[in-house]
C-alpha atoms as a PDB file:
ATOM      1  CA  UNK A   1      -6.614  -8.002  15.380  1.00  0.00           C
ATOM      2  CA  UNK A   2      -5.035  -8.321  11.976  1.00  0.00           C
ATOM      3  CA  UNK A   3      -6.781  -6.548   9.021  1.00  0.00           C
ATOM      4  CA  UNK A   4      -7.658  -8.487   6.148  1.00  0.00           C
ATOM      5  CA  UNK A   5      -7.583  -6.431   2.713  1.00  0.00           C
ATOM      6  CA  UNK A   6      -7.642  -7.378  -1.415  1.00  0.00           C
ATOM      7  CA  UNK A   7      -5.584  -5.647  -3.993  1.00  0.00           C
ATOM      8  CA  UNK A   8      -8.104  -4.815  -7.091  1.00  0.00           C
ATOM      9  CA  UNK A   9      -5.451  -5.123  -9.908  1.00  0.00           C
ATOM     10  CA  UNK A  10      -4.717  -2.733 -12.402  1.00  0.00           C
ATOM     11  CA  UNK A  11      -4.659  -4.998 -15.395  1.00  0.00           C
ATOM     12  CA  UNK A  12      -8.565  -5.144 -15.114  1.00  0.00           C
ATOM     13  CA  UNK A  13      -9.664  -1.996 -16.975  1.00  0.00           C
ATOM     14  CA  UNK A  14     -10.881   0.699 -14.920  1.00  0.00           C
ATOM     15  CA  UNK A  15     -14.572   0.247 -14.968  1.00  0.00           C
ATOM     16  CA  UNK A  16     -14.605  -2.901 -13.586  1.00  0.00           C
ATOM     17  CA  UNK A  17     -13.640  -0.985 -10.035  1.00  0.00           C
ATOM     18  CA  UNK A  18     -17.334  -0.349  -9.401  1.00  0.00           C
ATOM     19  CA  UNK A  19     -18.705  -3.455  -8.826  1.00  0.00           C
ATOM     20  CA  UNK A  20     -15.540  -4.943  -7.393  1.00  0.00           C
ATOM     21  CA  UNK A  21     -15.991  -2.198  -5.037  1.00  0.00           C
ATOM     22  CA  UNK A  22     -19.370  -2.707  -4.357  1.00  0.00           C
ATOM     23  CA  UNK A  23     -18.650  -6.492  -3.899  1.00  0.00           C
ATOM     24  CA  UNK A  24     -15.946  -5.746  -0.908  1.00  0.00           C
ATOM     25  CA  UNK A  25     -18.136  -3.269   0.621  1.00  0.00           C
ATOM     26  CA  UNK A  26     -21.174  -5.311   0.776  1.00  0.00           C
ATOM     27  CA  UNK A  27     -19.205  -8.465   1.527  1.00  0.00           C
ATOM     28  CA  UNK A  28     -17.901  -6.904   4.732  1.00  0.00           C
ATOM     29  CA  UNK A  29     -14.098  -7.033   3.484  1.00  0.00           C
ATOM     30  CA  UNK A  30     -12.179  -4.301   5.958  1.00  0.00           C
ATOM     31  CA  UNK A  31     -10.082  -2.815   2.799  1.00  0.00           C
ATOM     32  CA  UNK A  32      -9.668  -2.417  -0.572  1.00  0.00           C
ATOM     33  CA  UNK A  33      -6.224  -1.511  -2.032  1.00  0.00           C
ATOM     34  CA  UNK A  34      -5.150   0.110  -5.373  1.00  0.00           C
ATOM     35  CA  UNK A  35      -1.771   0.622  -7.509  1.00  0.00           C
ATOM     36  CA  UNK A  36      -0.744   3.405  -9.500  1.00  0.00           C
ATOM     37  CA  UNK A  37       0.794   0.982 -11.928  1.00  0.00           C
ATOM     38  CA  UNK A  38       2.857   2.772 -15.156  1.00  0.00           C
ATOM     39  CA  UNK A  39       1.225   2.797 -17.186  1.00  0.00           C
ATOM     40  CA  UNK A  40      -2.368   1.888 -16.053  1.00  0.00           C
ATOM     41  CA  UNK A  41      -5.243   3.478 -13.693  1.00  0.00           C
ATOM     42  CA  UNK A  42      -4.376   6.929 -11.829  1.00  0.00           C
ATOM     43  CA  UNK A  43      -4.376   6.190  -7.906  1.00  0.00           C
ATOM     44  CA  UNK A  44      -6.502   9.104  -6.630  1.00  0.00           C
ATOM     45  CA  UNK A  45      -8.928   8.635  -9.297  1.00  0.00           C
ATOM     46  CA  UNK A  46      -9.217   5.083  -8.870  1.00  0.00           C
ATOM     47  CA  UNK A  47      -9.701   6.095  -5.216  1.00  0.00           C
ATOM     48  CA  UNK A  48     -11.811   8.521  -5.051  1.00  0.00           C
ATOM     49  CA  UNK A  49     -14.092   7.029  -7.050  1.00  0.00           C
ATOM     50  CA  UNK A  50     -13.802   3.189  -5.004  1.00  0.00           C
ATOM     51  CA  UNK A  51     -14.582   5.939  -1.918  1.00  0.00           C
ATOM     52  CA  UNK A  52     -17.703   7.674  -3.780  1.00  0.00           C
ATOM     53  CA  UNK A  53     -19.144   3.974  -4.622  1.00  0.00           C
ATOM     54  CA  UNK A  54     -18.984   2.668  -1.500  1.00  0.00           C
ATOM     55  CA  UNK A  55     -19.907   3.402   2.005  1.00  0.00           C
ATOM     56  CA  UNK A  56     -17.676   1.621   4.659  1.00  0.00           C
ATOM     57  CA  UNK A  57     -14.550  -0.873   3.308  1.00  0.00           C
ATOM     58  CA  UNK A  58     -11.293   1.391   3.635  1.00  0.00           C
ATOM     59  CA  UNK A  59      -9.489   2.427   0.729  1.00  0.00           C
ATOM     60  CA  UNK A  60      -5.918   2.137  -0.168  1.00  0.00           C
ATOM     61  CA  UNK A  61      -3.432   3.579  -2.855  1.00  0.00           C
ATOM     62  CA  UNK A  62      -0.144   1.771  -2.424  1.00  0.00           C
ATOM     63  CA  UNK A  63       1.637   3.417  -3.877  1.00  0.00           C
ATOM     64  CA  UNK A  64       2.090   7.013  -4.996  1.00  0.00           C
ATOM     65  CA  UNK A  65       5.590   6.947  -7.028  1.00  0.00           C
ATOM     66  CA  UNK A  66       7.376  10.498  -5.830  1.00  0.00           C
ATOM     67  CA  UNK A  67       9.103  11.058  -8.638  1.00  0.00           C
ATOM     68  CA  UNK A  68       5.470  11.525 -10.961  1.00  0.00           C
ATOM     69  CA  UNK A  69       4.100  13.861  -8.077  1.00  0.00           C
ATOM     70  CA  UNK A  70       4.772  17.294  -7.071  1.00  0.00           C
ATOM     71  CA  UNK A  71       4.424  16.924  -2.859  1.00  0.00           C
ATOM     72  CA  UNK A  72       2.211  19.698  -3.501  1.00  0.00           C
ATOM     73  CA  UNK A  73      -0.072  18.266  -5.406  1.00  0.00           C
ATOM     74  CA  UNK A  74      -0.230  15.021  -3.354  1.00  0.00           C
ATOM     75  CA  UNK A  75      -1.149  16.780  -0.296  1.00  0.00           C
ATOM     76  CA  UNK A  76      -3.380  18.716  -1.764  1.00  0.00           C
ATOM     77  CA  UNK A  77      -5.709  15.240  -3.087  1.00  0.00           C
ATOM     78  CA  UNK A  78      -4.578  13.450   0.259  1.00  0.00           C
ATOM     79  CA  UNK A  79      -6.352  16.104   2.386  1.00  0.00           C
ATOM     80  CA  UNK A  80      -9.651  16.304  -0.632  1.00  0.00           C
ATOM     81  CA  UNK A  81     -10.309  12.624   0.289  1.00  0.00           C
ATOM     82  CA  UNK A  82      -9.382  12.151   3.863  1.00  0.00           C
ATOM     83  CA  UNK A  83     -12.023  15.263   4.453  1.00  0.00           C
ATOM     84  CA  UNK A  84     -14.721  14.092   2.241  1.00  0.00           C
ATOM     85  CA  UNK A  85     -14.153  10.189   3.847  1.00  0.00           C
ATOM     86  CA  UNK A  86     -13.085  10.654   7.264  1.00  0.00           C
ATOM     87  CA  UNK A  87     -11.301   7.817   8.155  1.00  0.00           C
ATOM     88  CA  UNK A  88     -11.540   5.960   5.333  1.00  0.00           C
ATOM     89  CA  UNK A  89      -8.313   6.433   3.134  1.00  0.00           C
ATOM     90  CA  UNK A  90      -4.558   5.416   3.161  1.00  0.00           C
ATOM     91  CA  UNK A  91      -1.908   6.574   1.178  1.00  0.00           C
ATOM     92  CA  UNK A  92       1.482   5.149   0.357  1.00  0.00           C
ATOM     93  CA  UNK A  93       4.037   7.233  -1.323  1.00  0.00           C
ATOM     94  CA  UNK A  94       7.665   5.242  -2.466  1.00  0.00           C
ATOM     95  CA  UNK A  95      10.137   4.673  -5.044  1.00  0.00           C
ATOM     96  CA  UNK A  96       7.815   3.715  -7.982  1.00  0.00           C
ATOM     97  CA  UNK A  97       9.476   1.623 -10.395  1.00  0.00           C
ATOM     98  CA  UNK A  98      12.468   3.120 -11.155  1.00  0.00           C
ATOM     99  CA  UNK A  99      12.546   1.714 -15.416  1.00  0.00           C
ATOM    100  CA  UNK A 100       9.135   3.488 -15.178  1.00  0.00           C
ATOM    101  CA  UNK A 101      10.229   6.509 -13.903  1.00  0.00           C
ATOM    102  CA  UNK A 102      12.898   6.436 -16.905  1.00  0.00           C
ATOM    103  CA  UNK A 103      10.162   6.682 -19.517  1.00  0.00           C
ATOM    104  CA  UNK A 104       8.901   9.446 -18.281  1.00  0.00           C
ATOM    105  CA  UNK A 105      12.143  11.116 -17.709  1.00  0.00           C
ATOM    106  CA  UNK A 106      11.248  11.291 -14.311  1.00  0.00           C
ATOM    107  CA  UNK A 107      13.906   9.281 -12.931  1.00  0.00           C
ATOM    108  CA  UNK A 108      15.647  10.941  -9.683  1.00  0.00           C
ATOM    109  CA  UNK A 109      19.634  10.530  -9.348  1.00  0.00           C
ATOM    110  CA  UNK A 110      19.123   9.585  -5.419  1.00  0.00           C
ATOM    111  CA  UNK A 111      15.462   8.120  -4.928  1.00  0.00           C
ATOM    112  CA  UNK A 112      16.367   7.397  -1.321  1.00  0.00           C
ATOM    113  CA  UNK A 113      16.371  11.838  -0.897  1.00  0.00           C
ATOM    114  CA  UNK A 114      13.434  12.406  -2.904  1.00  0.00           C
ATOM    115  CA  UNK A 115      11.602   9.987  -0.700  1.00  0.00           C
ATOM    116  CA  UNK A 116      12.546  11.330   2.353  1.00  0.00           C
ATOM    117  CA  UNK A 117      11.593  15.114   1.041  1.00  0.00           C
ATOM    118  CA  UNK A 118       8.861  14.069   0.382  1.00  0.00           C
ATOM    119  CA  UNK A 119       7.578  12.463   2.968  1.00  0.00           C
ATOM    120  CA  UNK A 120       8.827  15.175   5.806  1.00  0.00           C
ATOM    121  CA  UNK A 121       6.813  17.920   3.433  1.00  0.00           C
ATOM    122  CA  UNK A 122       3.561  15.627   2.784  1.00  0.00           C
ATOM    123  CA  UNK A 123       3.751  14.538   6.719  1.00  0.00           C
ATOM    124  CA  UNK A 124       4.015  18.745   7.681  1.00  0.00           C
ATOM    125  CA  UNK A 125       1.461  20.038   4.929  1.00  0.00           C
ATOM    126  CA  UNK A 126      -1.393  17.503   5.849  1.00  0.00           C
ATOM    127  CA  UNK A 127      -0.682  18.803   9.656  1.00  0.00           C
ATOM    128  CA  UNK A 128      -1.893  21.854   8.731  1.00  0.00           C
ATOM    129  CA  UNK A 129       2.033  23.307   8.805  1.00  0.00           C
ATOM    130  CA  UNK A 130       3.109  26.629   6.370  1.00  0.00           C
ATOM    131  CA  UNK A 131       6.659  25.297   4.662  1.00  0.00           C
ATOM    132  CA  UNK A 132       9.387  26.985   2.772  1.00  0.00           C
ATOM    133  CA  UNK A 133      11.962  24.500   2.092  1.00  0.00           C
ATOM    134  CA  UNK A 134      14.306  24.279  -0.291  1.00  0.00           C
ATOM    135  CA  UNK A 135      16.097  20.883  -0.289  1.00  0.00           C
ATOM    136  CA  UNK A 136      17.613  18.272  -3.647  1.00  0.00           C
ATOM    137  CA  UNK A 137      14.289  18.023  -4.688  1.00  0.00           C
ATOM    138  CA  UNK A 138      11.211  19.661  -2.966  1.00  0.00           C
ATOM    139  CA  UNK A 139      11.368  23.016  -3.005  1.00  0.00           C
ATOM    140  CA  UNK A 140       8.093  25.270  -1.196  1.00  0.00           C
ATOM    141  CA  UNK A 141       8.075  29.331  -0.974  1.00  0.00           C
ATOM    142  CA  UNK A 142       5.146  29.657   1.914  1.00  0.00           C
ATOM    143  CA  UNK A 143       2.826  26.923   0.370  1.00  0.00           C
ATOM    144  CA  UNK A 144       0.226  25.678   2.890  1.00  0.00           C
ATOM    145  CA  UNK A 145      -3.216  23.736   2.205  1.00  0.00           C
ATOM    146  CA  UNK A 146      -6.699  25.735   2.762  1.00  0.00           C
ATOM    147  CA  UNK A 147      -7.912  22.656   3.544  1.00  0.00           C
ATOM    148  CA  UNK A 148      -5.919  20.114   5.429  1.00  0.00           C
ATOM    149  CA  UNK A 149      -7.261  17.158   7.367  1.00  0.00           C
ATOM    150  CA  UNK A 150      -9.602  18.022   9.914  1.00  0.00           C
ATOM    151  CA  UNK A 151      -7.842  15.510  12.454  1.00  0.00           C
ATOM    152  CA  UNK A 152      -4.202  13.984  11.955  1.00  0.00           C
ATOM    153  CA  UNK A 153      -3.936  11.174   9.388  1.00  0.00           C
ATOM    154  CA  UNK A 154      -0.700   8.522   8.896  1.00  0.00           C
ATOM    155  CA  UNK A 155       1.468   8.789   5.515  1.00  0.00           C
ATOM    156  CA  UNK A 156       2.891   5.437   5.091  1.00  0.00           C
ATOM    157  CA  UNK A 157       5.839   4.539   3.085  1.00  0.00           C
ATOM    158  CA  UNK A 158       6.248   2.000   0.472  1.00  0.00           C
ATOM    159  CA  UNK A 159       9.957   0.068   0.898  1.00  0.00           C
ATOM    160  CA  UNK A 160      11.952  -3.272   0.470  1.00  0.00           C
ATOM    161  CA  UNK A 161      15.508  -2.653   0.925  1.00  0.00           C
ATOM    162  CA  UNK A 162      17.370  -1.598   3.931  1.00  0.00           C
ATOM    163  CA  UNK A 163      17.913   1.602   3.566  1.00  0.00           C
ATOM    164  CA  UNK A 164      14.423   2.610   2.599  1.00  0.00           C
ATOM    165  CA  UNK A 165      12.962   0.317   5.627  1.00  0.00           C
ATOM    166  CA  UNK A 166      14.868   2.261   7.905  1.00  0.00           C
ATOM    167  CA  UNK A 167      13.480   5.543   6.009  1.00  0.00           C
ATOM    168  CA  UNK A 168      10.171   4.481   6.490  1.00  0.00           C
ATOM    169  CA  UNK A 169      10.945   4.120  10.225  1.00  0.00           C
ATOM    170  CA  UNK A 170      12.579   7.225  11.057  1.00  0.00           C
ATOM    171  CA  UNK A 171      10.022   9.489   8.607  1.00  0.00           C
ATOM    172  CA  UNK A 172       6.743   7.471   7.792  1.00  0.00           C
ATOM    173  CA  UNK A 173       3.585   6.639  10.320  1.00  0.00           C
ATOM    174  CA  UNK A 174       3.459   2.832   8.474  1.00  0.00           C
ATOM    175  CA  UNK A 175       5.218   0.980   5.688  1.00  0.00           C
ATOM    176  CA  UNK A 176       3.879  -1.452   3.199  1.00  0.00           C
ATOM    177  CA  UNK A 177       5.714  -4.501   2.057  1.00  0.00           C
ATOM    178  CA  UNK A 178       5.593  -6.354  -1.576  1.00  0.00           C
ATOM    179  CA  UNK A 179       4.024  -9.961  -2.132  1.00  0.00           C
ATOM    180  CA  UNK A 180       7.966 -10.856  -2.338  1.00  0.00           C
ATOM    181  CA  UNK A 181       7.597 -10.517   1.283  1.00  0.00           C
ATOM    182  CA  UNK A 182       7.935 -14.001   3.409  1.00  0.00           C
ATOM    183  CA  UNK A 183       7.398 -13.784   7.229  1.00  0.00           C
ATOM    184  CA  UNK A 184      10.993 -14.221   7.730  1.00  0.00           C
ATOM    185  CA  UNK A 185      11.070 -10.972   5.834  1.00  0.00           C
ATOM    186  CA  UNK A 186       8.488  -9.065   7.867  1.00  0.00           C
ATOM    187  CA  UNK A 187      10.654 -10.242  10.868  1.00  0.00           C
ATOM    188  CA  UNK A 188      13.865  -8.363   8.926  1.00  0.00           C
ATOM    189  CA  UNK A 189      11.340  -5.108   7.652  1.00  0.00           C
ATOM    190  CA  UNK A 190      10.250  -4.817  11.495  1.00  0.00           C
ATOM    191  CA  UNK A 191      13.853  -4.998  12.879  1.00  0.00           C
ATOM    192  CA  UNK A 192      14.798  -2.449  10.140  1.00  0.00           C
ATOM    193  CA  UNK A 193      11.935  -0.228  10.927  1.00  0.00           C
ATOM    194  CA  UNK A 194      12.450  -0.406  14.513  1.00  0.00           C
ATOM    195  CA  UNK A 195      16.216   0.788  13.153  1.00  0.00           C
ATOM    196  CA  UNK A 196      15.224   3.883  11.690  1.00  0.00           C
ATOM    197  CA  UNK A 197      13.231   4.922  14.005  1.00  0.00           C
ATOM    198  CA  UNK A 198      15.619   4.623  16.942  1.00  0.00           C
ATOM    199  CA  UNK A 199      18.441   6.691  14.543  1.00  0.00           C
ATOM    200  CA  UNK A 200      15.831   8.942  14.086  1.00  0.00           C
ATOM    201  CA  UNK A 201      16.053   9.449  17.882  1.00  0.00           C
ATOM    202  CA  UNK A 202      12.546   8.452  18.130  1.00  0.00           C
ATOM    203  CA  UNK A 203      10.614   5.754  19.956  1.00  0.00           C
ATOM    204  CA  UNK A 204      11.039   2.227  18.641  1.00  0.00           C
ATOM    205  CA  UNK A 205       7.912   0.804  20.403  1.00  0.00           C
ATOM    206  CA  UNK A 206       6.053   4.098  18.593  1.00  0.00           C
ATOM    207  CA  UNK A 207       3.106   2.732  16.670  1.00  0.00           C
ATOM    208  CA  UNK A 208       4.375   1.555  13.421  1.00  0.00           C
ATOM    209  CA  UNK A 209       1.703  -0.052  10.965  1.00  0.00           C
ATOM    210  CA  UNK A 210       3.094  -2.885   8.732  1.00  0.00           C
ATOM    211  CA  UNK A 211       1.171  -3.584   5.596  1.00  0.00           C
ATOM    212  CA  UNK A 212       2.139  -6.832   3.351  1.00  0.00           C
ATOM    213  CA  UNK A 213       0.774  -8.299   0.147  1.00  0.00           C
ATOM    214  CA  UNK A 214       0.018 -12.130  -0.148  1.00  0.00           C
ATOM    215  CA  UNK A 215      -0.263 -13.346  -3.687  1.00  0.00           C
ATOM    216  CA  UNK A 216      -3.106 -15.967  -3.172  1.00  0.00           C
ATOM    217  CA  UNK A 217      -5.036 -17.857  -5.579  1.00  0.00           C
ATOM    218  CA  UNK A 218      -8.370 -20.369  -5.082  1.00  0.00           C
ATOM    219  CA  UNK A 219     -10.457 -22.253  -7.092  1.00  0.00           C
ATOM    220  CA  UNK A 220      -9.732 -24.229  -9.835  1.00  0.00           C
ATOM    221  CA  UNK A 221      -6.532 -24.121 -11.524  1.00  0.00           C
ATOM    222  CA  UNK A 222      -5.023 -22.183  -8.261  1.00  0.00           C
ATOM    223  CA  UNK A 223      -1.962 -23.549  -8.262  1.00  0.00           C
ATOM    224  CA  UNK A 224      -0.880 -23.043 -11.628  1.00  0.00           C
ATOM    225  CA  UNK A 225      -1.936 -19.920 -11.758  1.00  0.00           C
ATOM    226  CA  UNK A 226       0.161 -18.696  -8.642  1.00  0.00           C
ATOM    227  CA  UNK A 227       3.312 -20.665  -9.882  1.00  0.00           C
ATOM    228  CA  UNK A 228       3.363 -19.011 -13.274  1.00  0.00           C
ATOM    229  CA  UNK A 229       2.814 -15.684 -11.365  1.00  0.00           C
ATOM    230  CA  UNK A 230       5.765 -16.440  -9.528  1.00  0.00           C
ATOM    231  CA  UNK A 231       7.661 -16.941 -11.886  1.00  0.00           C
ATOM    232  CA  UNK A 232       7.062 -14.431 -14.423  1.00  0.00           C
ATOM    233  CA  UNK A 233       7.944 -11.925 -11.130  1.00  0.00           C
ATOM    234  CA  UNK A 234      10.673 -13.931 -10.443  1.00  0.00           C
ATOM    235  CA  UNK A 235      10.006 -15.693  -7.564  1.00  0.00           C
ATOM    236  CA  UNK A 236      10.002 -18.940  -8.471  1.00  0.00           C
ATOM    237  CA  UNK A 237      12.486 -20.213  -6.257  1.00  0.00           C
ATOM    238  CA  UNK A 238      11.725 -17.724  -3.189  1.00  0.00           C
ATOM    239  CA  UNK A 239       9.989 -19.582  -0.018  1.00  0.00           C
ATOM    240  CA  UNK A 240       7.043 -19.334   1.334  1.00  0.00           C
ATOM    241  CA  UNK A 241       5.864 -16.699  -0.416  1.00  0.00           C
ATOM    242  CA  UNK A 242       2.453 -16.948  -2.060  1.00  0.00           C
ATOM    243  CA  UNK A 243      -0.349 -19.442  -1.285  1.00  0.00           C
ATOM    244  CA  UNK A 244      -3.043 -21.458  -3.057  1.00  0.00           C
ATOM    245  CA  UNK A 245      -5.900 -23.086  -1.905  1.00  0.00           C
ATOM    246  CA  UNK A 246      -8.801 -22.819  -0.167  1.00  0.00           C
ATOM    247  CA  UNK A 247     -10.105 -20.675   2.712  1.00  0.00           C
ATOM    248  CA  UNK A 248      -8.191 -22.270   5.042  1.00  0.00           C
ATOM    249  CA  UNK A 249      -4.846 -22.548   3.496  1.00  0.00           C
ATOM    250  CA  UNK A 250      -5.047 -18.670   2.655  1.00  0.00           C
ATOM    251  CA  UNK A 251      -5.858 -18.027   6.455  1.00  0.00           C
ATOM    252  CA  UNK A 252      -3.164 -19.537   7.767  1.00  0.00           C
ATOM    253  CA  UNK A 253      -0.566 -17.689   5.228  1.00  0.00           C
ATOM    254  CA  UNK A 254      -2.049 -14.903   6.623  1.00  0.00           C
ATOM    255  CA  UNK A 255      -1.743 -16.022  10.140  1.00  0.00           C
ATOM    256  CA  UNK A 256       1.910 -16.581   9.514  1.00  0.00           C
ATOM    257  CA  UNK A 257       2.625 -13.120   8.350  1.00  0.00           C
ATOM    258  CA  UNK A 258       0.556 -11.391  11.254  1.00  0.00           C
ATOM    259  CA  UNK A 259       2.993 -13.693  13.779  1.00  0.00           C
ATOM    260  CA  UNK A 260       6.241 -12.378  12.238  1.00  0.00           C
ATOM    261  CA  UNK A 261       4.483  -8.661  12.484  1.00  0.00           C
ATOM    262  CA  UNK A 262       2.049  -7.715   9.902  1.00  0.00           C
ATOM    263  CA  UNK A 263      -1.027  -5.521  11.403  1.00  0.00           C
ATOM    264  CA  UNK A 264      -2.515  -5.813   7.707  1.00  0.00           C
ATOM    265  CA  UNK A 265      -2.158  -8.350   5.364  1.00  0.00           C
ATOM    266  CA  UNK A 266      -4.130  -7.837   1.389  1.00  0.00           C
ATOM    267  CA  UNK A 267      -4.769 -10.603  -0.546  1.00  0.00           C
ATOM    268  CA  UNK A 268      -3.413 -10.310  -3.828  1.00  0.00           C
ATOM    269  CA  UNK A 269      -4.807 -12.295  -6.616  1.00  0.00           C
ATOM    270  CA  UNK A 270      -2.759 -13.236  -9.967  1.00  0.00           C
ATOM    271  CA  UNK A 271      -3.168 -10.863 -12.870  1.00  0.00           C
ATOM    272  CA  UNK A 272      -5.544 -13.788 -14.642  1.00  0.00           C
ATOM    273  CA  UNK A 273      -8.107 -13.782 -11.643  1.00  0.00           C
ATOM    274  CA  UNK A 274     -11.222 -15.032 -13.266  1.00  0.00           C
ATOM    275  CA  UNK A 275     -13.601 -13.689 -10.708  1.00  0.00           C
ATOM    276  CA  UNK A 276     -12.512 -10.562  -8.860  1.00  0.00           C
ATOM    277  CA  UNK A 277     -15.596  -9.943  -7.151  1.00  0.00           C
ATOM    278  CA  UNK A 278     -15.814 -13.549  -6.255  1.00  0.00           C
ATOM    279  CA  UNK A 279     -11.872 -13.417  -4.900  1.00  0.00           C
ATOM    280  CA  UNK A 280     -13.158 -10.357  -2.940  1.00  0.00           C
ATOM    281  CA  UNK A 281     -16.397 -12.048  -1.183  1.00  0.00           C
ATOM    282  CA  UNK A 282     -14.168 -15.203  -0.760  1.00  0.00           C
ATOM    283  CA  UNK A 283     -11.792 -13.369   1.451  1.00  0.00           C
ATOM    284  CA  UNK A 284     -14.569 -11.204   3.281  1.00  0.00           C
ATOM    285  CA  UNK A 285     -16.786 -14.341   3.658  1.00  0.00           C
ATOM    286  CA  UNK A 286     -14.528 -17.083   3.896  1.00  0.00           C
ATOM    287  CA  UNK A 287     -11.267 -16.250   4.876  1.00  0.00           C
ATOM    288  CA  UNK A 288     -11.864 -13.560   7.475  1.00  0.00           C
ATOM    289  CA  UNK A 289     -13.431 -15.569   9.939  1.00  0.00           C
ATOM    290  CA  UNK A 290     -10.221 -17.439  10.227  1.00  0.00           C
ATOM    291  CA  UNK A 291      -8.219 -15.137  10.749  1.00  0.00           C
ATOM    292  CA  UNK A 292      -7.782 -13.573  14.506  1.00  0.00           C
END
């Protein structure tokens, strides 16, 4: 069965979370996802809070840029909320935007190694493991959490190009995929994935979780608003990539990407989404039922 989450933007100011929250949880919807956008809401905060608010709907942070976070520091919050909401959160470390990680004078030399640091460190501290390592970029003298997850929880991996895709395969329990993302190109990220994991000497038919984005817009003006969101991210020319319409032209753009290999797809809604706790109900309410 394919999962059917919404991104809540980060260009809506912070307090608006709470009742967008409270709309997905009450409206049934499955998940709720969250960016740590430079330079915009914090992504354990933001989740955290989305977690304390509600009672049920998942919650994810996709994604945790590395180069901001000491892996220290992110296992430490990882374990805080996947023991106070068992079951409940996913997080997503990657790249981040690497112009963003400039300004802050934060940028790494090789991303590609500070990814996969950080992800064998995060993976071993949340498994309860005691690490010294001292490698390009993490470095640990006998750090271990207090409190680590009381049972074993997935670290996904944020990625688009190949090199990172076959990253996420050989190191990560799941990787997410951008709204750039057409189901040709979940075919590709699977194949990739599948990659990785087999250089990795592991199983390539090992449980791999595949999270995409869909930009979607509905209601009026829904198809001007997702072409000038394409284009401003330049994707004006890409192919089917994006949707507008109504319930049924979102569910089957969603249909599409689960039959190229998506377990999870969100629904992403342009940055000028008049009614984010109506876009939230309307995918819980309208679209999910549509959707196998």
């Amino acid at each position: 069965m394919t999962a059917l989450g919404v991104v809540f933007r980060p260009q809506l100011p912070p307090e608006r979370l709470r009742a967008v929250a409270r709309a997905a949880d009450e409206a049934g919807l499955e998940e709720l996802w969250l960016w740590e956008d430079c330079f915009r809401e914090g992504g354990m905060t933001t989740a955290a809070a989305a977690l304390a608010w509600t009672e049920r709907v998942r919650v994810g942070v996709g994604l945790l840029p590395v180069p901001l976070r000491n892996v220290a520091l992110t296992a430490m919050e990882s374990a805080s909320l996947h023991r106070m909401f068992p079951g409940r959160a996913t997080l997503v470390v990657g790249h981040g935007v690497q112009d963003w990680m400039g300004q802050v004078g934060a940028r790494p030399a090789s991303p590609l190694t500070l990814l996969g640091e950080h992800l064998d460190a995060l993976r071993a501290l949340l498994g309860g493991e005691r690490l010294s390592v001292r490698g390009r970029y993490v470095s640990l003298d006998d750090v271990g959490l207090d409190w680590p997850p009381e049972a074993a929880v997935p670290v996904f991996a944020g990625a688009t190009g190949p090199r990172t895709l076959r990253l996420s395969g050989a190191r990560a329990d799941g990787t997410v995929l951008t709204a750039a993302t057409s189901p040709d190109g979940v075919r590709q990220a699977r194949q990739l994935i599948a990659e990785g994991q087999k250089e990795a000497g592991g199983d390539a038919s090992r449980p791999h979780r595949v999270v995409v984005y869909l930009l979607a817009a509905t209601g009026p003006g829904a198809e001007a608003r997702l072409r000038a969101e394409l284009v401003a991210e330049g994707l004006g020319q890409a192919a089917d990539v994006g949707v507008a319409g109504d319930a049924g032209a979102v569910a089957a753009a969603v249909r599409r990407l689960a039959e190229a290999g998506a377990d999870t797809v969100v629904l992403q809604p342009t940055g000028d989404e008049p009614d984010p706790e109506g876009f939230v109900r309307f995918a819980a309410e309208e679209v999910r039922p549509l959707v196998p």
